[in-house]
N, C-alpha and C. Protein backbone atom coordinates (compact mmCIF):
# COMPACT_ATOMS: atom_id res chain seq x y z
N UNK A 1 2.89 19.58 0.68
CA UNK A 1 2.18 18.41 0.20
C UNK A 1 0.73 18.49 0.66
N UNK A 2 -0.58 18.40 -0.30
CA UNK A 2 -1.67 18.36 -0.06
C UNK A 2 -2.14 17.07 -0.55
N UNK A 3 -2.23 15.81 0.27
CA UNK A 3 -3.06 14.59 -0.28
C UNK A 3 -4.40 14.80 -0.82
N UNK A 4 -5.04 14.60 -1.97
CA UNK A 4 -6.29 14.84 -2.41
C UNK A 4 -7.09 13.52 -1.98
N UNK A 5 -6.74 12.57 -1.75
CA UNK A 5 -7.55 11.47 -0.90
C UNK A 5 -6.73 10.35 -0.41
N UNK A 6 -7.75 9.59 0.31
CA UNK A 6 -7.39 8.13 0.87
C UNK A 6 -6.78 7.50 -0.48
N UNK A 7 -5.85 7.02 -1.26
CA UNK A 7 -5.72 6.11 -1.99
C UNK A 7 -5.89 4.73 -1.88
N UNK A 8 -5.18 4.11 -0.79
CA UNK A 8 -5.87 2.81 -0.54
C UNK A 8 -5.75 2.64 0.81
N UNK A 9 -6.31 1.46 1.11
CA UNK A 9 -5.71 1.28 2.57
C UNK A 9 -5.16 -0.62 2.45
N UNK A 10 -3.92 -0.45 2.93
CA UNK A 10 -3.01 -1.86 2.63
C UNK A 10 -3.35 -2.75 3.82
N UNK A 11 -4.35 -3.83 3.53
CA UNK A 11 -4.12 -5.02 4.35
C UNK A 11 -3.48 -6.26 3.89
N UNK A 12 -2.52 -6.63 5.31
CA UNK A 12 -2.08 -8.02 4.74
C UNK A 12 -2.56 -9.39 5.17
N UNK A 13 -2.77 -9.94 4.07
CA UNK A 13 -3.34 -11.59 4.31
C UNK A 13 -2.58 -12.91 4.63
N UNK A 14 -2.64 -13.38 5.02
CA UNK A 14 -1.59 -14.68 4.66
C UNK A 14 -1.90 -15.51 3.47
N UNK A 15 -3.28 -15.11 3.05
CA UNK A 15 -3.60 -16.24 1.59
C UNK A 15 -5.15 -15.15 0.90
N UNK A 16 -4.60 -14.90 -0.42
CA UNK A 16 -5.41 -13.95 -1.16
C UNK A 16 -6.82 -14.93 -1.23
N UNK A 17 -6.42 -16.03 -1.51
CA UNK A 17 -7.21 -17.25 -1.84
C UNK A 17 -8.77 -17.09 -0.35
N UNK A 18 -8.26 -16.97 0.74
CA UNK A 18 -9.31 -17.02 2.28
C UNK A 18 -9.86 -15.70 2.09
N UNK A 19 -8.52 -14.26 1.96
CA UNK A 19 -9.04 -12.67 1.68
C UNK A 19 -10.02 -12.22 1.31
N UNK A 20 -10.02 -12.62 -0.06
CA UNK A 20 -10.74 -12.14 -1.14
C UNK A 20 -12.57 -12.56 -0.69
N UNK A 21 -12.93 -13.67 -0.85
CA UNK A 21 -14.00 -14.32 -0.35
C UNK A 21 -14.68 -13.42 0.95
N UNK A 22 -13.97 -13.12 1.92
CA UNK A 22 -14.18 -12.50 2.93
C UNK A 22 -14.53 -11.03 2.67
N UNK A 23 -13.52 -10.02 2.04
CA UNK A 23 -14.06 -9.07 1.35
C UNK A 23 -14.90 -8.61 0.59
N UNK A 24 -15.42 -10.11 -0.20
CA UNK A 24 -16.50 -9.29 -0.80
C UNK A 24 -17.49 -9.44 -0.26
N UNK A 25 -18.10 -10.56 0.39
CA UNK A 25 -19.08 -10.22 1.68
C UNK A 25 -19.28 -9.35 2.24
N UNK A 26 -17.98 -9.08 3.14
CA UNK A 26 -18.07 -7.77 4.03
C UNK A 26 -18.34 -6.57 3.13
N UNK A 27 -18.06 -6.24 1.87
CA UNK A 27 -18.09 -5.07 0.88
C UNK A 27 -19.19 -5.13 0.10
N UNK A 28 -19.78 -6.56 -0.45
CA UNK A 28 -20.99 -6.79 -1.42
C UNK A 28 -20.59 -6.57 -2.70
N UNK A 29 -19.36 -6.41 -2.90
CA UNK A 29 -18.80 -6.25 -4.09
C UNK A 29 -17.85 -7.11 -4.74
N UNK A 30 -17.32 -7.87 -5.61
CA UNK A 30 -16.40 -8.35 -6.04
C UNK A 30 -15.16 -7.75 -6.65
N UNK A 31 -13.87 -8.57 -6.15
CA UNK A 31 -12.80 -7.79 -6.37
C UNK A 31 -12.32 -7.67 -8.09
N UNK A 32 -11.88 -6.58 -8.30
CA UNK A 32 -12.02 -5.90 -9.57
C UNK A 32 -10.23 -6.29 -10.31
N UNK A 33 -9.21 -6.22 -9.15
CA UNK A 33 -8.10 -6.85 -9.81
C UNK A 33 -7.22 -7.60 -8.78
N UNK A 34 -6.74 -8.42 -9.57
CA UNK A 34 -5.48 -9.20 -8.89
C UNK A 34 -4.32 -9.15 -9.77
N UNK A 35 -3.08 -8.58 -8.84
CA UNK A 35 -2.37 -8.22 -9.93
C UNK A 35 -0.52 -8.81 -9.13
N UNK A 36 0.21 -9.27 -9.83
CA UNK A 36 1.16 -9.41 -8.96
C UNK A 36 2.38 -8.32 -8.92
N UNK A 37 3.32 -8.20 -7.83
CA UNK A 37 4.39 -6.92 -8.06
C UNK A 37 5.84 -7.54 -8.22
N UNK A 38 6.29 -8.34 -8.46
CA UNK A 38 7.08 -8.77 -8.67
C UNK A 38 8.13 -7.93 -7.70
N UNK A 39 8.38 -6.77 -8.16
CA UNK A 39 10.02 -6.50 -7.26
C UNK A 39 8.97 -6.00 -6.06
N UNK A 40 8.16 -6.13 -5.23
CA UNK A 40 8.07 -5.73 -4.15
C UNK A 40 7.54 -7.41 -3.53
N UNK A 41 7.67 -8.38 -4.45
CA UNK A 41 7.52 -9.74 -3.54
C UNK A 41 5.84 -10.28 -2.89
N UNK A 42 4.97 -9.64 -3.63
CA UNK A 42 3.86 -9.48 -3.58
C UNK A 42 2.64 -9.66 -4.74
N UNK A 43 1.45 -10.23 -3.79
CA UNK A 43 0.08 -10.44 -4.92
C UNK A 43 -0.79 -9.43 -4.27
N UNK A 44 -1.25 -8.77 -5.28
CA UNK A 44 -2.38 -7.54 -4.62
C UNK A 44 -3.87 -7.98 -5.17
N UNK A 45 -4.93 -7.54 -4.39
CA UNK A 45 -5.89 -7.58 -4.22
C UNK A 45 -7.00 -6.50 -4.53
N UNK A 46 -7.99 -6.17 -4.93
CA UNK A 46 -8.32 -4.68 -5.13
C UNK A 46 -9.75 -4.85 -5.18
N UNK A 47 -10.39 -3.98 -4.12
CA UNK A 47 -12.07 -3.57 -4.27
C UNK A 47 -11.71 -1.99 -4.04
N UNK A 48 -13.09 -1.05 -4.42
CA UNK A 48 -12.84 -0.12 -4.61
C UNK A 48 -14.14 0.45 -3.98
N UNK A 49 -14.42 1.55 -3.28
CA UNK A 49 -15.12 1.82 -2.49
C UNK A 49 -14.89 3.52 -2.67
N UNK A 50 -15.90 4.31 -3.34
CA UNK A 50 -15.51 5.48 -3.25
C UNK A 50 -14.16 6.11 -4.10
N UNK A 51 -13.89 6.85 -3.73
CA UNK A 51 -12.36 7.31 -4.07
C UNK A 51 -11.25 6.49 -3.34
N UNK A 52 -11.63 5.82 -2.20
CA UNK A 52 -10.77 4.87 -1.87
C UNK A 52 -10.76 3.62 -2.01
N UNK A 53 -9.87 2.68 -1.81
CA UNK A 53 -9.57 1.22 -2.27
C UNK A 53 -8.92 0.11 -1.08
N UNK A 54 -9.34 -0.88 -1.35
CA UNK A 54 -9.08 -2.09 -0.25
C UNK A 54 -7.74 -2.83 -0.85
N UNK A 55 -6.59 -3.04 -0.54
CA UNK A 55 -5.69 -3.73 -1.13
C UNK A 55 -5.43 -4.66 -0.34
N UNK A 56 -5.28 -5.72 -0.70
CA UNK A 56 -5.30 -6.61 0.40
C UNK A 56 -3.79 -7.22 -0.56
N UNK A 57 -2.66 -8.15 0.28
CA UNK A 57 -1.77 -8.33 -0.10
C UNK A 57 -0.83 -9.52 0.71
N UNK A 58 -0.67 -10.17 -0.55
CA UNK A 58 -0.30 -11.65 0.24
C UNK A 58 1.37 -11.48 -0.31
N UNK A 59 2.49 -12.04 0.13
CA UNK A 59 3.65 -12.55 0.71
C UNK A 59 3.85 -13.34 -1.03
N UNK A 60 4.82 -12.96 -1.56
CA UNK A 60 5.38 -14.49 -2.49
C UNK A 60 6.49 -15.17 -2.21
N UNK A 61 7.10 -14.27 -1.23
CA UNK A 61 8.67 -14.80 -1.04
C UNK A 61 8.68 -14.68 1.01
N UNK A 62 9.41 -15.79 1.35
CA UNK A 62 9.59 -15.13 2.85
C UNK A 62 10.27 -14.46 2.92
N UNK A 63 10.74 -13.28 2.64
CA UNK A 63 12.18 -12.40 2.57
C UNK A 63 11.21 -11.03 2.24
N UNK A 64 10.17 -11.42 1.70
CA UNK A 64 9.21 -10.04 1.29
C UNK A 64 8.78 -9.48 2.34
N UNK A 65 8.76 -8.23 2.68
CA UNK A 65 8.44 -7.34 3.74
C UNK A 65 6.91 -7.53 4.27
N UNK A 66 6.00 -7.88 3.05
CA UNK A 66 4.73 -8.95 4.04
C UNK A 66 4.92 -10.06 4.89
N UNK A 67 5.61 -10.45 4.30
CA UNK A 67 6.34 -11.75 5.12
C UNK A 67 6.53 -11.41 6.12
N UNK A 68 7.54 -10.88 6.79
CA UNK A 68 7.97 -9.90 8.13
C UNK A 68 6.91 -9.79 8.62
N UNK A 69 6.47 -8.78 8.03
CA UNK A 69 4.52 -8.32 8.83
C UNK A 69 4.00 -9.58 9.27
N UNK A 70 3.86 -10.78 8.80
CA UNK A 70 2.37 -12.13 8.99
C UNK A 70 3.48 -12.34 9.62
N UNK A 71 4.64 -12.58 9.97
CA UNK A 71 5.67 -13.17 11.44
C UNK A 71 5.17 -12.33 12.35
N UNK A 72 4.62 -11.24 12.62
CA UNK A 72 4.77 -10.72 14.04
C UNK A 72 3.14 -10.59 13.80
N UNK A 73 2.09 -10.97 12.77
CA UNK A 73 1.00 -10.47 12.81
C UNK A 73 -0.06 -11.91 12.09
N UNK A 74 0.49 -13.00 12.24
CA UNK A 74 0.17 -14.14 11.78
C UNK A 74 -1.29 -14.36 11.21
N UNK A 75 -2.50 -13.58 12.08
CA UNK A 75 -3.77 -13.58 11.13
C UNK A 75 -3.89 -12.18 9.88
N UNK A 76 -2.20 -12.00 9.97
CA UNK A 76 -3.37 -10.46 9.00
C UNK A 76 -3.12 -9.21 9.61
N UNK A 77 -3.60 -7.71 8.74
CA UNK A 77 -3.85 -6.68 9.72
C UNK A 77 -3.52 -5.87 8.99
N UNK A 78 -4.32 -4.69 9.09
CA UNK A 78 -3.68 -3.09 8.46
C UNK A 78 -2.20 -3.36 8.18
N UNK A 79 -1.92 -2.86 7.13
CA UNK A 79 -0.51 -3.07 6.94
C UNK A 79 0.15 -1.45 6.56
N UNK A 80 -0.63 -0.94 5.88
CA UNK A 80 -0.22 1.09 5.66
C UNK A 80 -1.74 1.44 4.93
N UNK A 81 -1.58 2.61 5.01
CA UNK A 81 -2.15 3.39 4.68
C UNK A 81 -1.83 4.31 3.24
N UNK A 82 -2.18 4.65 2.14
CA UNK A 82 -1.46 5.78 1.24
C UNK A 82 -2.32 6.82 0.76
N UNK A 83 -1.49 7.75 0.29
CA UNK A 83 -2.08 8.78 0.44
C UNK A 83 -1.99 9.37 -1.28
N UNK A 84 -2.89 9.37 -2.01
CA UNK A 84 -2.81 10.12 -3.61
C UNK A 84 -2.05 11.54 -3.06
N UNK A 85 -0.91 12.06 -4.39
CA UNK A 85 -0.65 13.08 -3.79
C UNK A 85 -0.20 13.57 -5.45
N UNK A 86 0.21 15.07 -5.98
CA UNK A 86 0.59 15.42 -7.11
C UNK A 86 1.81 15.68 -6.96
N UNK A 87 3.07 15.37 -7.86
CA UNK A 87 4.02 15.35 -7.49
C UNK A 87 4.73 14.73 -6.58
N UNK A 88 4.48 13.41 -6.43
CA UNK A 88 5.48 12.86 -5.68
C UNK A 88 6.89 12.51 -5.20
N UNK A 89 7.91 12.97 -6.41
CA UNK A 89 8.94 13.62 -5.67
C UNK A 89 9.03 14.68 -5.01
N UNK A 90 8.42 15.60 -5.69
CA UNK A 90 8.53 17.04 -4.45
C UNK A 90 7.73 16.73 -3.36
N UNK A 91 6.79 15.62 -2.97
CA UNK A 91 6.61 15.41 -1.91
C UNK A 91 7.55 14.79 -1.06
N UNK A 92 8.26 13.75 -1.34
CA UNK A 92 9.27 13.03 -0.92
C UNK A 92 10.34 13.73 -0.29
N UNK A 93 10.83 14.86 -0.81
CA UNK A 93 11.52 15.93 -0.56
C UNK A 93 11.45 16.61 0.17
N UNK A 94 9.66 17.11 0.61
CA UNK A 94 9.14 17.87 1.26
C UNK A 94 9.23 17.62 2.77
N UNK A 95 8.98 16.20 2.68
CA UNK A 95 8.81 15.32 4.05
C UNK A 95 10.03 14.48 4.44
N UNK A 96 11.27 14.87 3.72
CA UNK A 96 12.84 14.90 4.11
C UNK A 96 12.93 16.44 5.14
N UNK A 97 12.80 16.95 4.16
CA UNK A 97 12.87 18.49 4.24
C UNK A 97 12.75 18.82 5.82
N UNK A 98 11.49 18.20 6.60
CA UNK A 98 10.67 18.01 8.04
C UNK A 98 11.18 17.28 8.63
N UNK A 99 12.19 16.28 8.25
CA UNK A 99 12.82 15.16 9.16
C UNK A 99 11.61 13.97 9.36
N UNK A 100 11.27 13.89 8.79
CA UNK A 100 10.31 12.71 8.32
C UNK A 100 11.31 11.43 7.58
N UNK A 101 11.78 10.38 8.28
CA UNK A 101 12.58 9.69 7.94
C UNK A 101 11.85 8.95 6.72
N UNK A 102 12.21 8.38 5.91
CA UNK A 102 12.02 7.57 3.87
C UNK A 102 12.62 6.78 4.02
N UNK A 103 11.40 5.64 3.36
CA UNK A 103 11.91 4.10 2.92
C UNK A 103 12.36 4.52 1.64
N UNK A 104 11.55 5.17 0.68
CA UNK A 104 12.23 5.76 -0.28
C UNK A 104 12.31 6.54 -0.73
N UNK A 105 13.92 7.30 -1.40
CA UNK A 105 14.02 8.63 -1.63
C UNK A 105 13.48 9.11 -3.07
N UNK A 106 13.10 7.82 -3.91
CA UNK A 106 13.07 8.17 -4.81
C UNK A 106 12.01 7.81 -5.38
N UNK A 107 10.27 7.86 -5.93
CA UNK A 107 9.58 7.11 -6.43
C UNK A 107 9.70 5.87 -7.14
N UNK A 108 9.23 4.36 -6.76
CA UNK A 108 9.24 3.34 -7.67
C UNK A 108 8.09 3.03 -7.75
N UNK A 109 8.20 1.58 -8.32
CA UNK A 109 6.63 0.85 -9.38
C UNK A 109 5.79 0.75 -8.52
N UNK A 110 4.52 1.02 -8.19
CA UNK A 110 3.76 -0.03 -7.62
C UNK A 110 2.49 -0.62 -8.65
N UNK A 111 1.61 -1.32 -7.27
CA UNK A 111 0.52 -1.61 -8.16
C UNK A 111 -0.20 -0.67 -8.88
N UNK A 112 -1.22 -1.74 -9.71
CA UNK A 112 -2.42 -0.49 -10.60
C UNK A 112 -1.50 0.26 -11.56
N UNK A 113 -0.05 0.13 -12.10
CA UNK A 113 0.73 1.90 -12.59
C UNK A 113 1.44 2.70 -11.88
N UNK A 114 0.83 3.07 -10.22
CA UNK A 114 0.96 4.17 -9.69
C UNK A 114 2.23 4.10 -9.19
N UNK A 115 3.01 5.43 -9.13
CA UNK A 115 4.40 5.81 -8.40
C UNK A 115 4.29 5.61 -6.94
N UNK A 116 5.19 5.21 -6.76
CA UNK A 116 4.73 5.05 -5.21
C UNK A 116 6.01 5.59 -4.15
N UNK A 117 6.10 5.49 -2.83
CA UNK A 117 7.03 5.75 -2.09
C UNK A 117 6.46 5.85 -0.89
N UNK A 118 7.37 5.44 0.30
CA UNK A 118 6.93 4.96 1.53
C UNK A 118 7.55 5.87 2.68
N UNK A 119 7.32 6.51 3.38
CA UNK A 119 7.43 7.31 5.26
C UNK A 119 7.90 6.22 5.79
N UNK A 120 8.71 5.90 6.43
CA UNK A 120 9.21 4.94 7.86
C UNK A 120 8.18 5.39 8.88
N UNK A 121 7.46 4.53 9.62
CA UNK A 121 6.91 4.64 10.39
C UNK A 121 7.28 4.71 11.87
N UNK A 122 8.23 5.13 11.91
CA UNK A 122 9.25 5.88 12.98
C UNK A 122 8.76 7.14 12.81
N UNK A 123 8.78 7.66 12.36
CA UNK A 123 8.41 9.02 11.69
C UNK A 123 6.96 9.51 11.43
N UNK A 124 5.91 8.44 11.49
CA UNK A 124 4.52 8.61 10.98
C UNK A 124 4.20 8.19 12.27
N UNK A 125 4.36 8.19 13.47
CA UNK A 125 3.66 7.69 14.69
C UNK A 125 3.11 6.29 14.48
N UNK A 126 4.06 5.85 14.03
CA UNK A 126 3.68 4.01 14.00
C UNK A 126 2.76 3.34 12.94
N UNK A 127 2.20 4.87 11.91
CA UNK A 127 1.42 4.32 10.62
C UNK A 127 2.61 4.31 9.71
N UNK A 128 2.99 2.71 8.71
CA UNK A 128 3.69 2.85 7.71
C UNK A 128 2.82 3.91 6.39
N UNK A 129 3.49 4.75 6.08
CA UNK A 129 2.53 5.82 5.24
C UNK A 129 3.19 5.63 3.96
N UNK A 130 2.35 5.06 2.42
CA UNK A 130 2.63 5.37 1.34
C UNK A 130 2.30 6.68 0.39
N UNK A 131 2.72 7.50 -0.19
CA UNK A 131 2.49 8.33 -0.72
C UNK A 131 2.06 7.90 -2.34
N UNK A 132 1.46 7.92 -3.22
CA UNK A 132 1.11 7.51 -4.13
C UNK A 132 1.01 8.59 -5.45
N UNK A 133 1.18 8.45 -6.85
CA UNK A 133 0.92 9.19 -7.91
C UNK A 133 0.60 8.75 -9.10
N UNK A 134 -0.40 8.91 -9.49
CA UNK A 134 -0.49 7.89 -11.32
C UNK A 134 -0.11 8.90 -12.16
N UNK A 135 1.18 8.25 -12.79
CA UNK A 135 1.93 8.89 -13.80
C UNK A 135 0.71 9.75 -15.12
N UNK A 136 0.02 9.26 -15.10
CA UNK A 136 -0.89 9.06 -16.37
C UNK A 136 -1.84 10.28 -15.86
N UNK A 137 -2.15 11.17 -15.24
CA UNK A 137 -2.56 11.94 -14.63
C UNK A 137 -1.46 13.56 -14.79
């Protein structure tokens, strides 16, 4: 597996509504999408900076795995990191292959289009790591 860049970097908010405002200050830019994910229980956020991207990501359900996160992290905070990569099942595979423990074995939806799939951060030295792919590519 060779990542060709930063894809995004995942922060979580407790309210997109306070986020957003704040980001584009700090960035000088205004955010370009808001998009919701339905099966991952989530509203995403998006400025874009370079080849990499700011996702910022608020909670819709308490049962959603942001949710979890703002319980032990109540203002917020890096939430993962992902990584663009080609082929993302044979990456997924690759980093089985190493004993790199997977949230998932198999690519699903995420935001923006892109395939996505997640490293347990047991395994990533305490960074939750997404691996990322746009089908359309």
């Amino acid at each position: 597996m060779k990542p060709s860049h930063i894809e995004h970097i995942g922060i979580a908010v407790p309210s997109l509504e306070a986020g957003i405002p704040y980001y584009e200050q700090l960035l000088g830019q205004k955010c370009y999408s808001i998009e919701e994910v339905a099966e991952q229980k989530v509203k995403t956020a998006f400025f874009k900076l370079g080849d990499t991207k700011i996702e910022l990501l608020e909670p819709t359900s308490e049962d959603s795995p942001i949710a979890k996160f703002l319980e032990k992290n109540p203002k917020g905070g890096v939430h993962h990191v992902a990584f663009c990569v080609d082929g993302l099942q044979t990456a997924l595979n690759d980093c089985e292959a190493a004993g790199i423990q997977l949230i998932d074995k198999t690519p699903r939806k995420g935001a923006e289009g892109l395939n996505i799939g997640f490293l347990h951060p047991k395994s990533t030295f305490g960074v939750l790591t997404e691996l990322c792919e746009d089908p359309n590519k």
